[in-house]
PDB file of N, CA and C in Angstrom:
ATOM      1  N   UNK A   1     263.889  56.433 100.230  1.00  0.00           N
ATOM      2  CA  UNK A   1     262.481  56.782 100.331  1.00  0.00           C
ATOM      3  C   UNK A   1     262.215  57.949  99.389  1.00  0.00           C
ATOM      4  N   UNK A   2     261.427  57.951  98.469  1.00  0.00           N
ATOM      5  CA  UNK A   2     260.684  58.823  97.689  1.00  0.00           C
ATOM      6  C   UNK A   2     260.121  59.875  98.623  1.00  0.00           C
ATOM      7  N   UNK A   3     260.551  61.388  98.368  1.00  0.00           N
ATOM      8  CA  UNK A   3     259.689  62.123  99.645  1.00  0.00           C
ATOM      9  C   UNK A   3     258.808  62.752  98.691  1.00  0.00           C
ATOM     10  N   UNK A   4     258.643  62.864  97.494  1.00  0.00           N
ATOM     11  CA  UNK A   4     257.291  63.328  96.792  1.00  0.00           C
ATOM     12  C   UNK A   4     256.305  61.976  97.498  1.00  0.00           C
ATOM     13  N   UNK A   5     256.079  61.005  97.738  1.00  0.00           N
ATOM     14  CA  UNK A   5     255.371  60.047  97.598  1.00  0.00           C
ATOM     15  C   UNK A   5     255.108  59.707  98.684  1.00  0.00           C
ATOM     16  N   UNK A   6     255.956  60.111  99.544  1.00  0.00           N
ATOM     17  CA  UNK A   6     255.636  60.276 101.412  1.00  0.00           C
ATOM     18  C   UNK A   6     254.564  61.565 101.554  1.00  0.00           C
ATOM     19  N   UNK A   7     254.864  62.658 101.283  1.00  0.00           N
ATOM     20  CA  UNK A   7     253.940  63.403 100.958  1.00  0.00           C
ATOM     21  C   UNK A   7     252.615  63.511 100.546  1.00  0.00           C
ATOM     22  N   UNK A   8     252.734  62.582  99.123  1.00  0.00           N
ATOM     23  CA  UNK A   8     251.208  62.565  98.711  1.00  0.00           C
ATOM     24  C   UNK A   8     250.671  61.486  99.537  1.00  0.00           C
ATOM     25  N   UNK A   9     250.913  60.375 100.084  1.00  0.00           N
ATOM     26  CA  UNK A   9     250.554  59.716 101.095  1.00  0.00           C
ATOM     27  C   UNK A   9     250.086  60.422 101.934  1.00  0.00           C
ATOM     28  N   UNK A  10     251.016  61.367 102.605  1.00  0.00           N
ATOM     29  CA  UNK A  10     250.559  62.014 103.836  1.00  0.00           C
ATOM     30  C   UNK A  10     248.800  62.691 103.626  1.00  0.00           C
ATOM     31  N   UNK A  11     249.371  63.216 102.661  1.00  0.00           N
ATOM     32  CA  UNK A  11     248.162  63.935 102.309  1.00  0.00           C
ATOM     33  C   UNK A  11     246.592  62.843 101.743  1.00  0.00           C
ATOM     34  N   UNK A  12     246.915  61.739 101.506  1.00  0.00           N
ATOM     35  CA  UNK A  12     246.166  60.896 101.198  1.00  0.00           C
ATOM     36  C   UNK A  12     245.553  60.653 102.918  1.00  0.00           C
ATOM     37  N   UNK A  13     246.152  60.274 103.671  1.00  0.00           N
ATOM     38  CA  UNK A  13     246.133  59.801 104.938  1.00  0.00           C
ATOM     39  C   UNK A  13     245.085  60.613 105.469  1.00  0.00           C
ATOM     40  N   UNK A  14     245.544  61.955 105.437  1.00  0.00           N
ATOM     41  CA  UNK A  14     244.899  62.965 106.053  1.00  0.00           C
ATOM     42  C   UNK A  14     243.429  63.403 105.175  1.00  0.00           C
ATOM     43  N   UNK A  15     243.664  63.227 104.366  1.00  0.00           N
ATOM     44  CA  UNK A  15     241.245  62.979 103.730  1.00  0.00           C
ATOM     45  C   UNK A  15     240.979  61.750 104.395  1.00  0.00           C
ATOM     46  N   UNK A  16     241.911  60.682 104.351  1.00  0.00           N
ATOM     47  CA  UNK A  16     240.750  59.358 104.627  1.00  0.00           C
ATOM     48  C   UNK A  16     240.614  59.980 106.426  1.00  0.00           C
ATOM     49  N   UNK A  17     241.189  60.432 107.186  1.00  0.00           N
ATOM     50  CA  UNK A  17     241.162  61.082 108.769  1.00  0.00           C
ATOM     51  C   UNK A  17     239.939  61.747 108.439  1.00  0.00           C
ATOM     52  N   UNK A  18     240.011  62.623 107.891  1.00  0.00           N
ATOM     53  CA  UNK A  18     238.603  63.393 107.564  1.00  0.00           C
ATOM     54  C   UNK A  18     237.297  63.269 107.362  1.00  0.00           C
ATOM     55  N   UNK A  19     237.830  61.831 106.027  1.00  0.00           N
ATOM     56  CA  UNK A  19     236.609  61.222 105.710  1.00  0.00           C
ATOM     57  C   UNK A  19     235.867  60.440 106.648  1.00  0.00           C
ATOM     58  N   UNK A  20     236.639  59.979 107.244  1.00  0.00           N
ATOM     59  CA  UNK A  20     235.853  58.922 108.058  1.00  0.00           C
ATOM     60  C   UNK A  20     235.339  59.632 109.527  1.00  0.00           C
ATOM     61  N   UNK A  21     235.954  60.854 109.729  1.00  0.00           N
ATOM     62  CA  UNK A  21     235.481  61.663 111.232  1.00  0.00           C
ATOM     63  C   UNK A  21     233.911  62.018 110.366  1.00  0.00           C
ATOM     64  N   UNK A  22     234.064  62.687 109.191  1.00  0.00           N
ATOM     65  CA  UNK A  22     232.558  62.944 108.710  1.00  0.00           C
ATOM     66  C   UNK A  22     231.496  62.080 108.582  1.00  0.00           C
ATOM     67  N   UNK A  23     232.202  60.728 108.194  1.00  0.00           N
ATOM     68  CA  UNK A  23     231.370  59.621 108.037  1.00  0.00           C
ATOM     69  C   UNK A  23     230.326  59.467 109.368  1.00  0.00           C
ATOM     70  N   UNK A  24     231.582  59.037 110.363  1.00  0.00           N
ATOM     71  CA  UNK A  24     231.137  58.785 111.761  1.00  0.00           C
ATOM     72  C   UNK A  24     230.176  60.051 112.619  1.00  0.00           C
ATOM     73  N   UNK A  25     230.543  61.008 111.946  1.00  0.00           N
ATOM     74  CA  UNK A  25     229.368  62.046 112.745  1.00  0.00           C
ATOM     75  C   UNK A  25     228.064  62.115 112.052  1.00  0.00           C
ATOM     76  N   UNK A  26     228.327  61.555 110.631  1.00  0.00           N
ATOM     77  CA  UNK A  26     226.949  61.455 110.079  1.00  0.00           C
ATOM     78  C   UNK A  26     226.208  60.350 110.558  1.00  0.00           C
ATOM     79  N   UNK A  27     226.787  59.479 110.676  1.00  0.00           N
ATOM     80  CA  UNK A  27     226.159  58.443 111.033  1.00  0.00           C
ATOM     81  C   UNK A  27     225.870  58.016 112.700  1.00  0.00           C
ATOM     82  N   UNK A  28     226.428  58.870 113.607  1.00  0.00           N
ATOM     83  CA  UNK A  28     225.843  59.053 114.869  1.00  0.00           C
ATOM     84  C   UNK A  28     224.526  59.867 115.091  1.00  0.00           C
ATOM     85  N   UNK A  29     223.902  60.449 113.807  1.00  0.00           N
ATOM     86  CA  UNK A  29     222.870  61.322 114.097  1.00  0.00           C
ATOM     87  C   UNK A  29     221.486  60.209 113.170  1.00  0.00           C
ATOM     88  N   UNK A  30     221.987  58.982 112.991  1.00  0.00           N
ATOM     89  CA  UNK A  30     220.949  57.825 112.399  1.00  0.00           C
ATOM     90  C   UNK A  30     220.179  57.036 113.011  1.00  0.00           C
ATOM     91  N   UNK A  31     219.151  56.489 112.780  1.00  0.00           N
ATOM     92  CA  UNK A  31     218.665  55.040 114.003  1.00  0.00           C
ATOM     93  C   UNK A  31     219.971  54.315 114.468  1.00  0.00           C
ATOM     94  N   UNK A  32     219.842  53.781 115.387  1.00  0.00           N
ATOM     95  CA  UNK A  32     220.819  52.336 116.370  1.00  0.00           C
ATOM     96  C   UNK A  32     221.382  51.732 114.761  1.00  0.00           C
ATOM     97  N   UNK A  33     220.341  51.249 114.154  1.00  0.00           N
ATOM     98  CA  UNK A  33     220.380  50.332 113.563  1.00  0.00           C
ATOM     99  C   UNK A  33     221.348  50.227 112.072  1.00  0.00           C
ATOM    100  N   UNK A  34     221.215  51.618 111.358  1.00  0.00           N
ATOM    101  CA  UNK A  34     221.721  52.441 110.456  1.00  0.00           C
ATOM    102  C   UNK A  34     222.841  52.687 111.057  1.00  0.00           C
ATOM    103  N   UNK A  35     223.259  52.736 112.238  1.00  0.00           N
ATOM    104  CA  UNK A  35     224.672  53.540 112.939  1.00  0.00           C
ATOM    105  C   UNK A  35     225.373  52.136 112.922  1.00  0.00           C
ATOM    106  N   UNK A  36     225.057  51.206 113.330  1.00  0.00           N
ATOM    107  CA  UNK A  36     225.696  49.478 113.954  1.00  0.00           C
ATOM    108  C   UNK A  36     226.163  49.242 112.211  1.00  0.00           C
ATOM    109  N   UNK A  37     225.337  48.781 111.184  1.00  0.00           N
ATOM    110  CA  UNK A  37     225.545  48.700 110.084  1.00  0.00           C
ATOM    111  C   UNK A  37     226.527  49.572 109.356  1.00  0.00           C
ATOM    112  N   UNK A  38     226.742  50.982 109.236  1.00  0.00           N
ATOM    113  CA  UNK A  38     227.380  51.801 108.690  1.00  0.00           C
ATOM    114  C   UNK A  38     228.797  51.733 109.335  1.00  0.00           C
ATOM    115  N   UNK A  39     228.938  51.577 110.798  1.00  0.00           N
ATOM    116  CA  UNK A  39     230.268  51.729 111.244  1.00  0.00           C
ATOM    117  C   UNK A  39     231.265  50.463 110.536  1.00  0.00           C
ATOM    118  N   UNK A  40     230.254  49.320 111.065  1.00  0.00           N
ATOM    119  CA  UNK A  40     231.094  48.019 110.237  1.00  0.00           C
ATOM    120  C   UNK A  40     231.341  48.303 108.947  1.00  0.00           C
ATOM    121  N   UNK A  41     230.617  48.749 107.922  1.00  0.00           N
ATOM    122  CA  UNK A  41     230.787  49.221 106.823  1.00  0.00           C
ATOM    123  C   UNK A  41     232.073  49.991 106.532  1.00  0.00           C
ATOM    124  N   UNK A  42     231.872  51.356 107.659  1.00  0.00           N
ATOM    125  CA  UNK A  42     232.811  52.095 107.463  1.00  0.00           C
ATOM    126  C   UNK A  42     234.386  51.659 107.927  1.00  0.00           C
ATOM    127  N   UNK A  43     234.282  50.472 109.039  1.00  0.00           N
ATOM    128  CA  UNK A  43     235.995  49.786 109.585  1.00  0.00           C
ATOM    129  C   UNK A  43     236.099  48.776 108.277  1.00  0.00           C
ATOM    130  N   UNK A  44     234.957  48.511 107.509  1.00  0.00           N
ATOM    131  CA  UNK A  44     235.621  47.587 106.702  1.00  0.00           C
ATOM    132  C   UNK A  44     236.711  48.494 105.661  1.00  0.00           C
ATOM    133  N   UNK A  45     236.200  49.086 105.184  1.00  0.00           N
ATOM    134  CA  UNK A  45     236.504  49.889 103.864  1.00  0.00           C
ATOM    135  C   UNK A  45     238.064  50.419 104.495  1.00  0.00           C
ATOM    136  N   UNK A  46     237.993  51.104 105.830  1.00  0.00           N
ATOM    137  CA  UNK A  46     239.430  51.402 106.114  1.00  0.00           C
ATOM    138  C   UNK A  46     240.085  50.236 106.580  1.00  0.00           C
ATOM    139  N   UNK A  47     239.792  49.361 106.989  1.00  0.00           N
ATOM    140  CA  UNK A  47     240.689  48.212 106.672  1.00  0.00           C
ATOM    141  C   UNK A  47     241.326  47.894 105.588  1.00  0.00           C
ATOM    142  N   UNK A  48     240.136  48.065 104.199  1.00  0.00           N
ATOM    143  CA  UNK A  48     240.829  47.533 102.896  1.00  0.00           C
ATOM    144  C   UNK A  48     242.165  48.813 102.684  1.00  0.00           C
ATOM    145  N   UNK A  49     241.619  49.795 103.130  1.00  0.00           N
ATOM    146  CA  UNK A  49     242.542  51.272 102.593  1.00  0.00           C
ATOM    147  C   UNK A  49     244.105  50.933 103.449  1.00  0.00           C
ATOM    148  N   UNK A  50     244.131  50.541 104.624  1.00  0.00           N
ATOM    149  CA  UNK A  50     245.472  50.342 105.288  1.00  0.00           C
ATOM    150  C   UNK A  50     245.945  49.107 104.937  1.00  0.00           C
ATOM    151  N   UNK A  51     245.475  47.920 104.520  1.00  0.00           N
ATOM    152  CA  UNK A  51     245.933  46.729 104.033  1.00  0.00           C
ATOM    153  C   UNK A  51     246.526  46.892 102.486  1.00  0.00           C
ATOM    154  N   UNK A  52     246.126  48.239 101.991  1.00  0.00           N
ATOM    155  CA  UNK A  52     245.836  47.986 100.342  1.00  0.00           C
ATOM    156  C   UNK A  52     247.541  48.715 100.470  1.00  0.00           C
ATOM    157  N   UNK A  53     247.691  49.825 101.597  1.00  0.00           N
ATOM    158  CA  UNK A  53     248.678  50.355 101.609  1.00  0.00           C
ATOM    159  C   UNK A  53     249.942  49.908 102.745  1.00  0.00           C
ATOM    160  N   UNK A  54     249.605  48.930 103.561  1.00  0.00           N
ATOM    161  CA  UNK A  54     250.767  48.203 104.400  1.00  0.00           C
ATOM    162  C   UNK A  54     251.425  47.430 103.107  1.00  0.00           C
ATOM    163  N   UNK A  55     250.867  47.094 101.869  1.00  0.00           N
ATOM    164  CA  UNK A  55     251.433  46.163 100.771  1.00  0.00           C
ATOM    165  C   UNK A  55     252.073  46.949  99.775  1.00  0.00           C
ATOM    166  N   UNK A  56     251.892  48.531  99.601  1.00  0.00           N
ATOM    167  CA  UNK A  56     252.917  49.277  99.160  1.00  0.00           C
ATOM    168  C   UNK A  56     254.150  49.403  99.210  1.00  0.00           C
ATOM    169  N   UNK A  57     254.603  50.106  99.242  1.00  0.00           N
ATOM    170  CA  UNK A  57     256.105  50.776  99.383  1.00  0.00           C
ATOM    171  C   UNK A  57     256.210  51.034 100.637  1.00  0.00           C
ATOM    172  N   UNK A  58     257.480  51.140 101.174  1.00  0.00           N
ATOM    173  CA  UNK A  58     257.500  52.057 103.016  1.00  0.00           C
ATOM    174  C   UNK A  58     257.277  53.132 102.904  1.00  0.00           C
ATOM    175  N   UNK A  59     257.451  54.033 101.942  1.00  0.00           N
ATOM    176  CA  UNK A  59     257.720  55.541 101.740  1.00  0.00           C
ATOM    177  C   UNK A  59     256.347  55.780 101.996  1.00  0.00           C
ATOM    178  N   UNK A  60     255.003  54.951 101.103  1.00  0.00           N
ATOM    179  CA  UNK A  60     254.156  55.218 101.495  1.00  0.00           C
ATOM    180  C   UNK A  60     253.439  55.013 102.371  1.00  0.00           C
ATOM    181  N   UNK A  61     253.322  54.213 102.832  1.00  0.00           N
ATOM    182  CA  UNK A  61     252.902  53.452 104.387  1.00  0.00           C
ATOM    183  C   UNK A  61     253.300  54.438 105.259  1.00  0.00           C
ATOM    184  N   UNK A  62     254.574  55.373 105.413  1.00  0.00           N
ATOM    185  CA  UNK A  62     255.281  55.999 106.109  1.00  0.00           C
ATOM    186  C   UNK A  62     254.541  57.260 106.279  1.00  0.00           C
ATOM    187  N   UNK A  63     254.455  57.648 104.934  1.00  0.00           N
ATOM    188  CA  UNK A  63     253.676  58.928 104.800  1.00  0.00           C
ATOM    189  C   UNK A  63     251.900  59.149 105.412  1.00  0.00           C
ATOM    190  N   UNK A  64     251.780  57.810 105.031  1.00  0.00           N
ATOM    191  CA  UNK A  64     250.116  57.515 105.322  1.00  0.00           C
ATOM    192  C   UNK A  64     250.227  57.823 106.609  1.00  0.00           C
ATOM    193  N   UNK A  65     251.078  57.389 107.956  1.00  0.00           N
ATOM    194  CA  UNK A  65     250.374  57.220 108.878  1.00  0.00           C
ATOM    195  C   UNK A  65     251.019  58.699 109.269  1.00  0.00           C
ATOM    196  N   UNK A  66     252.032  59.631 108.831  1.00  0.00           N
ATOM    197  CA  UNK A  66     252.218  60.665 108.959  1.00  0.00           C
ATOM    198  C   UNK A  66     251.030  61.248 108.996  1.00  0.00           C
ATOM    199  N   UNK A  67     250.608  61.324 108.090  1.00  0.00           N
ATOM    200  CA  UNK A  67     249.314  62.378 107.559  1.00  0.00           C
ATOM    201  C   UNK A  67     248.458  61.704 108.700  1.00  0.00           C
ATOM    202  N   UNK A  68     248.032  60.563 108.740  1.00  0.00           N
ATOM    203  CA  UNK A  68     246.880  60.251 109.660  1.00  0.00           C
ATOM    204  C   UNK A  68     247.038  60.920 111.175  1.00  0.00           C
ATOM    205  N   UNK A  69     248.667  60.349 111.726  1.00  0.00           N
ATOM    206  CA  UNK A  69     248.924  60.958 113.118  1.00  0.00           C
ATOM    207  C   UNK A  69     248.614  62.774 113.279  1.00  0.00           C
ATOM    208  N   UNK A  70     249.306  63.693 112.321  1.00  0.00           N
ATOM    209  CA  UNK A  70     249.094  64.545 112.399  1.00  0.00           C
ATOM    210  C   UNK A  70     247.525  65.925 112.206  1.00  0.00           C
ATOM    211  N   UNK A  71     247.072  65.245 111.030  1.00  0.00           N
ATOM    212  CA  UNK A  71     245.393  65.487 110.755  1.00  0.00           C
ATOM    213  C   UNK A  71     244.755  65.891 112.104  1.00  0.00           C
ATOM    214  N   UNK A  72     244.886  64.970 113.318  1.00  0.00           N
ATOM    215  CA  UNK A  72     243.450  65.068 114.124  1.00  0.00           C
ATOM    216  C   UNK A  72     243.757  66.808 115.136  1.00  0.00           C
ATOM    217  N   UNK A  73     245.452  66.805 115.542  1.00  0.00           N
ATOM    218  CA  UNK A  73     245.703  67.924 115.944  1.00  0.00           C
ATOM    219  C   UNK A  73     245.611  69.245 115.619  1.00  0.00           C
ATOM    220  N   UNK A  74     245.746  69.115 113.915  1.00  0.00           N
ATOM    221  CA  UNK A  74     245.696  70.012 113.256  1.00  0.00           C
ATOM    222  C   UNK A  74     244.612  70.842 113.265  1.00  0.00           C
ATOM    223  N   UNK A  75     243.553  69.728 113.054  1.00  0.00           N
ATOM    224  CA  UNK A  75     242.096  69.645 112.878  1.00  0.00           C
ATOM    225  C   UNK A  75     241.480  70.625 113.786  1.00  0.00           C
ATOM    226  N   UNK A  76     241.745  70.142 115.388  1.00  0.00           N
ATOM    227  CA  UNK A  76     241.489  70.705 116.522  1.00  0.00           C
ATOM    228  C   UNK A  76     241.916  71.756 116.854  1.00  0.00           C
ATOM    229  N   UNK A  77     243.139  72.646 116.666  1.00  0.00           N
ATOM    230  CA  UNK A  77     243.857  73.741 116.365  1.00  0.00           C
ATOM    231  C   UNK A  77     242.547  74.413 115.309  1.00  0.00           C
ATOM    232  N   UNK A  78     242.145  74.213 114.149  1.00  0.00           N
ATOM    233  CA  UNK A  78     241.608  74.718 113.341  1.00  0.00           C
ATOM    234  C   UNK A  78     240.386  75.003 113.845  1.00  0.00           C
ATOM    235  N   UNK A  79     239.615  74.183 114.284  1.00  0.00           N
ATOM    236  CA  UNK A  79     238.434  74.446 114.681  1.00  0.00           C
ATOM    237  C   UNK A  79     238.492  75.304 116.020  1.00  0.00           C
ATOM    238  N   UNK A  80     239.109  74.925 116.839  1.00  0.00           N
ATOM    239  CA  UNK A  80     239.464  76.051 118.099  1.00  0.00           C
ATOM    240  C   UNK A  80     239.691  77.665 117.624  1.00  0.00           C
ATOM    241  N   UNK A  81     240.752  77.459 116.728  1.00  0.00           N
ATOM    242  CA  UNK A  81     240.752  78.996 115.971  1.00  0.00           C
ATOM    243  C   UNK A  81     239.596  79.691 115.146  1.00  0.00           C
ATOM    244  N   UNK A  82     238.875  78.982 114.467  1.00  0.00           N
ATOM    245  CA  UNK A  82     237.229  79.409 114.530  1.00  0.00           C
ATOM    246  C   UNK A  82     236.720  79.755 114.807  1.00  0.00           C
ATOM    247  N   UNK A  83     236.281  78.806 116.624  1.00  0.00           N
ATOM    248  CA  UNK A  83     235.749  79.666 117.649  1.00  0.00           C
ATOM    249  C   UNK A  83     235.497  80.427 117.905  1.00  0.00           C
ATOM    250  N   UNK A  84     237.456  80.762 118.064  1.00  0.00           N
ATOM    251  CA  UNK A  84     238.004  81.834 119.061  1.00  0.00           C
ATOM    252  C   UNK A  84     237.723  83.166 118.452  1.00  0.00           C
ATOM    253  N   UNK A  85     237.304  82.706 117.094  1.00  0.00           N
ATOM    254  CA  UNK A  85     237.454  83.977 116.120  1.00  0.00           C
ATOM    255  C   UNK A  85     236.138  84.346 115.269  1.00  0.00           C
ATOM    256  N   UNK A  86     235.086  84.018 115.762  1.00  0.00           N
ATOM    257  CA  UNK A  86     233.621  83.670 115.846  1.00  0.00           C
ATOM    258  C   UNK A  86     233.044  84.660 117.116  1.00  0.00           C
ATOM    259  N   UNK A  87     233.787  84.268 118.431  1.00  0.00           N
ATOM    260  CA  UNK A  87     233.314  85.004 119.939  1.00  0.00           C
ATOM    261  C   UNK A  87     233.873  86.134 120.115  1.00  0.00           C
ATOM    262  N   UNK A  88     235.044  86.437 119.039  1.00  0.00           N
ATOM    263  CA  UNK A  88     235.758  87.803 119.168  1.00  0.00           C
ATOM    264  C   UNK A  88     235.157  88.698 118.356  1.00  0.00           C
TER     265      UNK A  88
END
């Protein structure tokens, strides 16, 4: 396994986590109608992104879902520390 390439995966993994939490909060603040349309939109596109990369390499596939699993905790840690450091 390539660990430069697990890496940049990871790190690939972890924008599309991002991208798509931003997507989805933008698009919860739209009509019904704009929200129903955009989500399908938005599972299509990450469908193509995990299909485009289950047909890669393992190293990267590996890395991808690294970065994806880890992102959302991180995330939440980060923003909690914000907060915490906002009310202090």
């Amino acid at each position: 396994m390539n660990t430069l390439t697990a890496l940049a995966s990871a790190a690939f993994g972890s924008t599309v986590y991002l991208t798509m939490l931003s997507t989805v909060k933008w698009l919860n603040q739209l009509s019904r109608r704009f929200k129903i349309i955009g989500l399908i939109v938005t599972g299509i596109v990450l469908c193509a992104i995990i299909g485009t990369i289950a047909v890669a390499s393992q190293s990267v596939a590996l890395g991808f879902i690294v970065g994806a699993v880890l992102t959302p905790p991180v995330h939440q840690w980060i923003l909690q520390r914000r907060r915490h450091a906002v009310s202090s």
